[in-house]
Protein backbone atom coordinates (compact mmCIF):
# COMPACT_ATOMS: atom_id res chain seq x y z
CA UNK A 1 59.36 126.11 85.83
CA UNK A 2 62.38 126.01 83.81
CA UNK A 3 65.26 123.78 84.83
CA UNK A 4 68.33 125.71 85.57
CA UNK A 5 71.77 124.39 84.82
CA UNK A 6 74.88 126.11 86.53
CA UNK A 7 78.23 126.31 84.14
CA UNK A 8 81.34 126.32 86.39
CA UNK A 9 84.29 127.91 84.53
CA UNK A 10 88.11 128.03 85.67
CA UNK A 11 89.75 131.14 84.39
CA UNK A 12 90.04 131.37 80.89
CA UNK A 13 89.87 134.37 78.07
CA UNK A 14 87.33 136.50 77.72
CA UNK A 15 86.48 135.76 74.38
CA UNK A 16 86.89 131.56 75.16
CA UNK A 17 83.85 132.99 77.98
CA UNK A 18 81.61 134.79 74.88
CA UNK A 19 82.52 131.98 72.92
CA UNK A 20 81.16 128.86 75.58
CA UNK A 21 78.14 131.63 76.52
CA UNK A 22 77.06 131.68 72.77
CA UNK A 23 77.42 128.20 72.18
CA UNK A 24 75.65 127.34 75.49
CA UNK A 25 72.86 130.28 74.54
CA UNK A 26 71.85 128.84 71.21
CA UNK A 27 71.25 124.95 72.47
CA UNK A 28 70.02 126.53 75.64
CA UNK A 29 66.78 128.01 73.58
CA UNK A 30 66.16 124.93 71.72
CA UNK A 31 65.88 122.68 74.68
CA UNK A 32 64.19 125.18 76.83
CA UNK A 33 66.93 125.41 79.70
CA UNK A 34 67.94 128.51 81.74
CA UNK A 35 71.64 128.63 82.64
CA UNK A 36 73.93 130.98 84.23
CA UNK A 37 78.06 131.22 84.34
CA UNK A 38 80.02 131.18 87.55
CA UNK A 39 83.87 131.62 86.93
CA UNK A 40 85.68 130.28 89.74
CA UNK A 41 88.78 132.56 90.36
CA UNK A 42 91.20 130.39 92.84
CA UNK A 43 91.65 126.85 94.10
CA UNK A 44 88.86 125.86 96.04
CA UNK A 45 86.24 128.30 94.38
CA UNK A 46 84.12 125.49 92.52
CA UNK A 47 83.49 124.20 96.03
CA UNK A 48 81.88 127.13 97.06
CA UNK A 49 80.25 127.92 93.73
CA UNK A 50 78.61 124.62 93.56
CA UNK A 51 77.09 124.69 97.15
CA UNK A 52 75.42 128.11 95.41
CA UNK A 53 74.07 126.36 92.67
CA UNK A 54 72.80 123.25 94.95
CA UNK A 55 71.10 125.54 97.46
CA UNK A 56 69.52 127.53 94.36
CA UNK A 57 68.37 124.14 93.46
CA UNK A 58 70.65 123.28 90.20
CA UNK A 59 69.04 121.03 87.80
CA UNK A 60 72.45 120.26 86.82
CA UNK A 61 76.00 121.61 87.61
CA UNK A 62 78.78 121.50 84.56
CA UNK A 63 82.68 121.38 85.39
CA UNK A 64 84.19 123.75 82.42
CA UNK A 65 88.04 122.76 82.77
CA UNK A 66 90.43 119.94 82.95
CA UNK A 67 90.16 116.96 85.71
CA UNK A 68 90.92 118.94 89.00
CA UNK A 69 88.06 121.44 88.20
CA UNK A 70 85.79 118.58 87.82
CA UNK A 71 87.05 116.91 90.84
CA UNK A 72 86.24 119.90 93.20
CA UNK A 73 82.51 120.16 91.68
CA UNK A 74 82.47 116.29 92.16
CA UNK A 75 82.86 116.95 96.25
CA UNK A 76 80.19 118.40 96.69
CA UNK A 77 77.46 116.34 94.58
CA UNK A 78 78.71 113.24 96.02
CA UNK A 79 75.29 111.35 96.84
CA UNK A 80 73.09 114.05 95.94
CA UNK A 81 70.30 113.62 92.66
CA UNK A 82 71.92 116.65 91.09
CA UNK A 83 74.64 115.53 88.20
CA UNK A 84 77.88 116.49 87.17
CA UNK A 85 78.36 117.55 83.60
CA UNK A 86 81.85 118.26 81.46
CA UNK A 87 83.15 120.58 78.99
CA UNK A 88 86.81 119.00 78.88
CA UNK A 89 88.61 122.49 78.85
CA UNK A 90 91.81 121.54 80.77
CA UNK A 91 95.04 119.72 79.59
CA UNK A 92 94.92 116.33 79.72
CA UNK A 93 91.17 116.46 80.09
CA UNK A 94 91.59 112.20 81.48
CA UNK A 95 88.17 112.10 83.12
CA UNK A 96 86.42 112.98 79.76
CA UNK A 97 88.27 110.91 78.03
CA UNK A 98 87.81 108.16 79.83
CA UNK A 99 83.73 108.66 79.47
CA UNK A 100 84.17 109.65 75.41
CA UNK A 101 82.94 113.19 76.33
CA UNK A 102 83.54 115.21 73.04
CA UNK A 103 86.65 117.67 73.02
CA UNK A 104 84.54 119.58 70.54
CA UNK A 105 82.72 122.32 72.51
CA UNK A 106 79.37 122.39 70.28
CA UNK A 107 79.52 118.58 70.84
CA UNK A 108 79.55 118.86 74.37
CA UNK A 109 77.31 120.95 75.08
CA UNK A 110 74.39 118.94 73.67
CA UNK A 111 75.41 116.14 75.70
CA UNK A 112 74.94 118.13 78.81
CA UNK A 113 71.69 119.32 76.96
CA UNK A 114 71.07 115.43 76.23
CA UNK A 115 71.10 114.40 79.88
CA UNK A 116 71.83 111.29 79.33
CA UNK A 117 72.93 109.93 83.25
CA UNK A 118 75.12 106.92 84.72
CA UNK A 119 76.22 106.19 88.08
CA UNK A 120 79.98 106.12 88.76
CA UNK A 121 82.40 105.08 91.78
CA UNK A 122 84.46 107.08 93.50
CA UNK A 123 87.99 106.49 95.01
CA UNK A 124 88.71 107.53 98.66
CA UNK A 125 92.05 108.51 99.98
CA UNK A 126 93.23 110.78 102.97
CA UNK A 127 89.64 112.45 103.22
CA UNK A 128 89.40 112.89 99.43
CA UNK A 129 87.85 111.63 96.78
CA UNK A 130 89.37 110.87 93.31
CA UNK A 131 86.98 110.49 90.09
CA UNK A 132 90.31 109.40 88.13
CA UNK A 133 93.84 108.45 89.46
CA UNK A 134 95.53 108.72 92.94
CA UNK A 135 99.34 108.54 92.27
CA UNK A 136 102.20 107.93 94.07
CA UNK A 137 106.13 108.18 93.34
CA UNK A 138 106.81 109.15 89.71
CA UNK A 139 103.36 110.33 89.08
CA UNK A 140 103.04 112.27 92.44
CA UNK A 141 106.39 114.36 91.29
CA UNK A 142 105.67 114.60 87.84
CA UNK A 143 102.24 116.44 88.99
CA UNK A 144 104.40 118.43 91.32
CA UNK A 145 106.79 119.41 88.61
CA UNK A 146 103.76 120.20 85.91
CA UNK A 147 102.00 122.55 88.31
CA UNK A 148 104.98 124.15 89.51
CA UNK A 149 105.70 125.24 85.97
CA UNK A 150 102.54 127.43 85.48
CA UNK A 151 103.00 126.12 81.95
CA UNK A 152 99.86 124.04 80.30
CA UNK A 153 100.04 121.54 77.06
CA UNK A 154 101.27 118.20 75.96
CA UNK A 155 105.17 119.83 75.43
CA UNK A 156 104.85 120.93 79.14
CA UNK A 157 103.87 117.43 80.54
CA UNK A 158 107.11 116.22 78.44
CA UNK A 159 109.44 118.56 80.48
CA UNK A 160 107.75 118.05 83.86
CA UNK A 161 108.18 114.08 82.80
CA UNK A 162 111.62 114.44 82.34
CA UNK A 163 112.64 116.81 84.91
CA UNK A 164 110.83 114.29 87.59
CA UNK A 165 112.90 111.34 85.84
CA UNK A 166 116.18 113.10 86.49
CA UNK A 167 115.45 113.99 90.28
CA UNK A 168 113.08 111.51 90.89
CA UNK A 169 113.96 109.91 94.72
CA UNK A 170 112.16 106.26 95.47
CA UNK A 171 109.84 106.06 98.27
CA UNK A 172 109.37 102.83 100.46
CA UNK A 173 105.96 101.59 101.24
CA UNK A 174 104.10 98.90 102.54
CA UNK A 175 100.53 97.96 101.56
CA UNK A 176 98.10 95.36 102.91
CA UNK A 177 95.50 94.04 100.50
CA UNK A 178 92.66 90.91 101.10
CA UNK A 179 95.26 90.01 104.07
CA UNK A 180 98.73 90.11 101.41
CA UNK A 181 101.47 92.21 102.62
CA UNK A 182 104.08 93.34 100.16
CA UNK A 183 107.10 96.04 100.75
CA UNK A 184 107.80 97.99 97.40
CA UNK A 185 110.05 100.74 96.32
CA UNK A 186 107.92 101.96 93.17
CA UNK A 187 108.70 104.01 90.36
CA UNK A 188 105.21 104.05 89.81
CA UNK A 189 102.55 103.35 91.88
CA UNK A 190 98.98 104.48 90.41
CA UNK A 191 95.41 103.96 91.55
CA UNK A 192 92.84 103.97 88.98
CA UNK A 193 89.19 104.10 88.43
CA UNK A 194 89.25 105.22 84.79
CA UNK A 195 91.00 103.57 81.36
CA UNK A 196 93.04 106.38 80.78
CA UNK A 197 95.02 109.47 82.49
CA UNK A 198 94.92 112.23 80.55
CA UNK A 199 96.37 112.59 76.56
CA UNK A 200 94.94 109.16 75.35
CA UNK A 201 97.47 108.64 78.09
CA UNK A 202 96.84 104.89 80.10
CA UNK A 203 98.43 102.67 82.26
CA UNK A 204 95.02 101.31 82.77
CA UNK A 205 93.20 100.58 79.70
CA UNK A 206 90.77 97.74 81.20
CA UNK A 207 89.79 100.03 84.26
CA UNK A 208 85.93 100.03 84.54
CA UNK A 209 84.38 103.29 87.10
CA UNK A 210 81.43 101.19 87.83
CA UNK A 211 82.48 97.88 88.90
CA UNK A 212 83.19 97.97 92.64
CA UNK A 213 86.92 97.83 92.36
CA UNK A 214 89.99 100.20 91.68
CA UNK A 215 92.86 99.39 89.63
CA UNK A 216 96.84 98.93 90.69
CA UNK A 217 99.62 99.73 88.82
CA UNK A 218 103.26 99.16 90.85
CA UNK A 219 105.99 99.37 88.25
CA UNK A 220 109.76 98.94 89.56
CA UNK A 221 112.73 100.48 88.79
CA UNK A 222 113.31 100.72 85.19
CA UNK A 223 115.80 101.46 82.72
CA UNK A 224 115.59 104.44 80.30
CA UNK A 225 114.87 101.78 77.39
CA UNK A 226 112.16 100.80 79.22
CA UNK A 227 111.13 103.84 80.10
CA UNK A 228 110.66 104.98 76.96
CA UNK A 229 108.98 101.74 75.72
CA UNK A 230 106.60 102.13 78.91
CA UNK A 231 105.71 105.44 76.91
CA UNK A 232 105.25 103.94 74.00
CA UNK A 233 102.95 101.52 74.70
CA UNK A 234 100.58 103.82 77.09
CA UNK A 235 100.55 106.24 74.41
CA UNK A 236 99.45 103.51 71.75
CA UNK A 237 97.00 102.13 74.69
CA UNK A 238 98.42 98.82 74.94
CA UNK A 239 98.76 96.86 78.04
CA UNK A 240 102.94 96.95 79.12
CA UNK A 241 104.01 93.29 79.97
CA UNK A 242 107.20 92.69 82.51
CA UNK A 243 108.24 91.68 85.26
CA UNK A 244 109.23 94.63 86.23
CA UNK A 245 105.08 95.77 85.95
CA UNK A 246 102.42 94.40 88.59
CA UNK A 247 99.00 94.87 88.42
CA UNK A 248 95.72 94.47 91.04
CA UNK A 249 92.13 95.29 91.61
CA UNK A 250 91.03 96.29 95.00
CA UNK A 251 88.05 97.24 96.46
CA UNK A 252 90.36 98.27 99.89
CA UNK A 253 93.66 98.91 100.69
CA UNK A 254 96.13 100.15 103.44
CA UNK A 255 99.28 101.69 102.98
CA UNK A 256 102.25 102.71 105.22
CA UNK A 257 105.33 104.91 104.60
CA UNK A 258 108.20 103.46 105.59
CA UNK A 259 110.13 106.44 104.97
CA UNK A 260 111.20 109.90 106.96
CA UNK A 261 108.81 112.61 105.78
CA UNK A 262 105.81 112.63 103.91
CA UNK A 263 103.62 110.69 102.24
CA UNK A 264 103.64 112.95 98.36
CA UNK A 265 100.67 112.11 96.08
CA UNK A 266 98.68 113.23 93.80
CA UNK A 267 94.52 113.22 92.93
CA UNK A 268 93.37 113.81 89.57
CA UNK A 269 96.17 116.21 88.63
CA UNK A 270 96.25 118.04 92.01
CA UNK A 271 99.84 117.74 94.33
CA UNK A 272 99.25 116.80 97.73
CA UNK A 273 101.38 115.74 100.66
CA UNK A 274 100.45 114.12 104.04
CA UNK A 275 102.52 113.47 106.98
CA UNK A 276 100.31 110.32 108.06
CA UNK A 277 102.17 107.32 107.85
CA UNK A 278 99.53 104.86 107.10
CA UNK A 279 96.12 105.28 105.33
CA UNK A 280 93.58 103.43 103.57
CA UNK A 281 92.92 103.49 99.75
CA UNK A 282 88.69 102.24 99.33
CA UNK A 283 85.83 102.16 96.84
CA UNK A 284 82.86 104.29 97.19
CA UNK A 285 80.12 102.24 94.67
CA UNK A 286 78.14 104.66 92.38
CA UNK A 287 78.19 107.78 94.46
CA UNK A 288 77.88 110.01 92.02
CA UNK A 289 75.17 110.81 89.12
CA UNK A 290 77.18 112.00 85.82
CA UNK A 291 75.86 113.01 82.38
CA UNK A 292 77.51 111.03 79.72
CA UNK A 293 77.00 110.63 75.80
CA UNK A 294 74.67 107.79 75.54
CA UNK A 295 76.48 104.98 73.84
């Protein structure tokens, strides 16, 4: 029997569709692969369309868009044999990035094809899980900002950035970690698994997704100098140095709102709000099977 690998796509052109179907087709036949299509048509659709493909038992199931497709695939195969694959088709495409999955879509294909597999970790948070980044303040906005926009592309996350800058509002929290308390009004607070968050982007270039532990980022109010030097360096992938920049790695944390309202965050490029005051921010070790290039 042939194995059968399912191609989640988020909505995209028709002719990007004959275009990843032909490309698919011709590596398909070499390696001796069936594989079928599903377009996913509104938030929450991958879910369902990967359940399909696990029940039809899916060799494989591929994410074909940019880091919140891939983290709505990801729910479901969490502990299960089956892998996730990626086409980086998104924005940002962070997740891929951070795994050197080729932007080329020949390229990536034939790593899918390769099946080549590794065992990541997953961040937990609020009943979710997070392949990449849970953010807070800043980042949280900024997200909010971008998808409120309907508008994709590097120039768009400039004007979300600097729209969220100008309106931006500080929350207060508390969190507990390895019994250290701390109170913090950050301008950025961001939880990482990967080295990077979309762009070449990073504010966590020595994050490892299979080592047990998450990465902190708390950065305090800045100035627009540093600010823009902040983007500098992330851009260039250098580590930022200042006092004004704190950094930990957890394997558990707890954190508490100290503010009215909710709790705003967001998961690999996907707003969110909760009006829980405290919750808990943990490591689940190598839940989930992914095909990689093999390095």
């Amino acid at each position: 029997m042939k194995k059968k690998i399912y191609f989640i796509v988020n909505p995209i052109s028709q002719k990007k569709i004959i275009k990843l179907k032909n490309e698919i087709s011709n590596q398909a036949n070499k390696y001796n692969v069936e594989f079928e299509i599903l377009k996913s048509t509104f938030r929450g659709h991958s879910l369902i369309l990967t359940k399909k493909a696990i029940e039809k038992k899916a060799y494989a199931v591929v994410a074909c868009g940019g880091d919140g497709t891939i983290n709505e695939i990801a729910r479901v195969l969490v502990d299960k044999q089956t892998p996730l694959g990626i086409i980086p088709m998104g924005s940002g495409n962070g997740i891929a990035g951070h795994f050197g999955i080729p932007s080329n879509l020949s390229d990536a294909i034939n790593t899918i094809f390769m099946d080549y597999r590794i065992k990541m970790d997953l961040g937990f948070f609020d009943k979710k899980i997070f392949l990449g980044n849970l953010g807070f303040g800043l980042e949280s906005i900024f997200i909010k900002n971008y998808n409120k926009r309907g508008l994709h592309g590097f120039f768009a996350y400039c004007i979300a950035f600097f729209k969220s800058i100008n309106s931006f509002i500080y929350p207060k929290f508390k969190i507990e970690c390895q019994s250290n308390k701390m109170e913090l009004r950050p301008l950025v607070l961001l939880i990482s698994n990967l080295n990077q968050q979309g762009y070449n982007f990073t504010l966590t270039p020595n994050a490892k997704s299979n080592d047990g532990n998450l990465e902190m980022v708390f950065i305090k109010k800045l100035n627009i100098f540093k600010i823009l030097k902040l983007l500098i360096f992330t851009l260039q992938r250098k580590e930022f140095i200042s006092n004004e920049v704190h950094r930990k790695s957890f394997s558990k944390m707890r954190i508490t709102n100290l503010k009215e309202g909710s709790i705003e965050y967001e998961i690999d490029g996907e707003f969110f709000e909760t009006p829980k005051k405290t919750l808990e921010i943990s490591v689940l070790n190598e839940k989930l099977s992914l095909i990689v290039p093999e390095s």
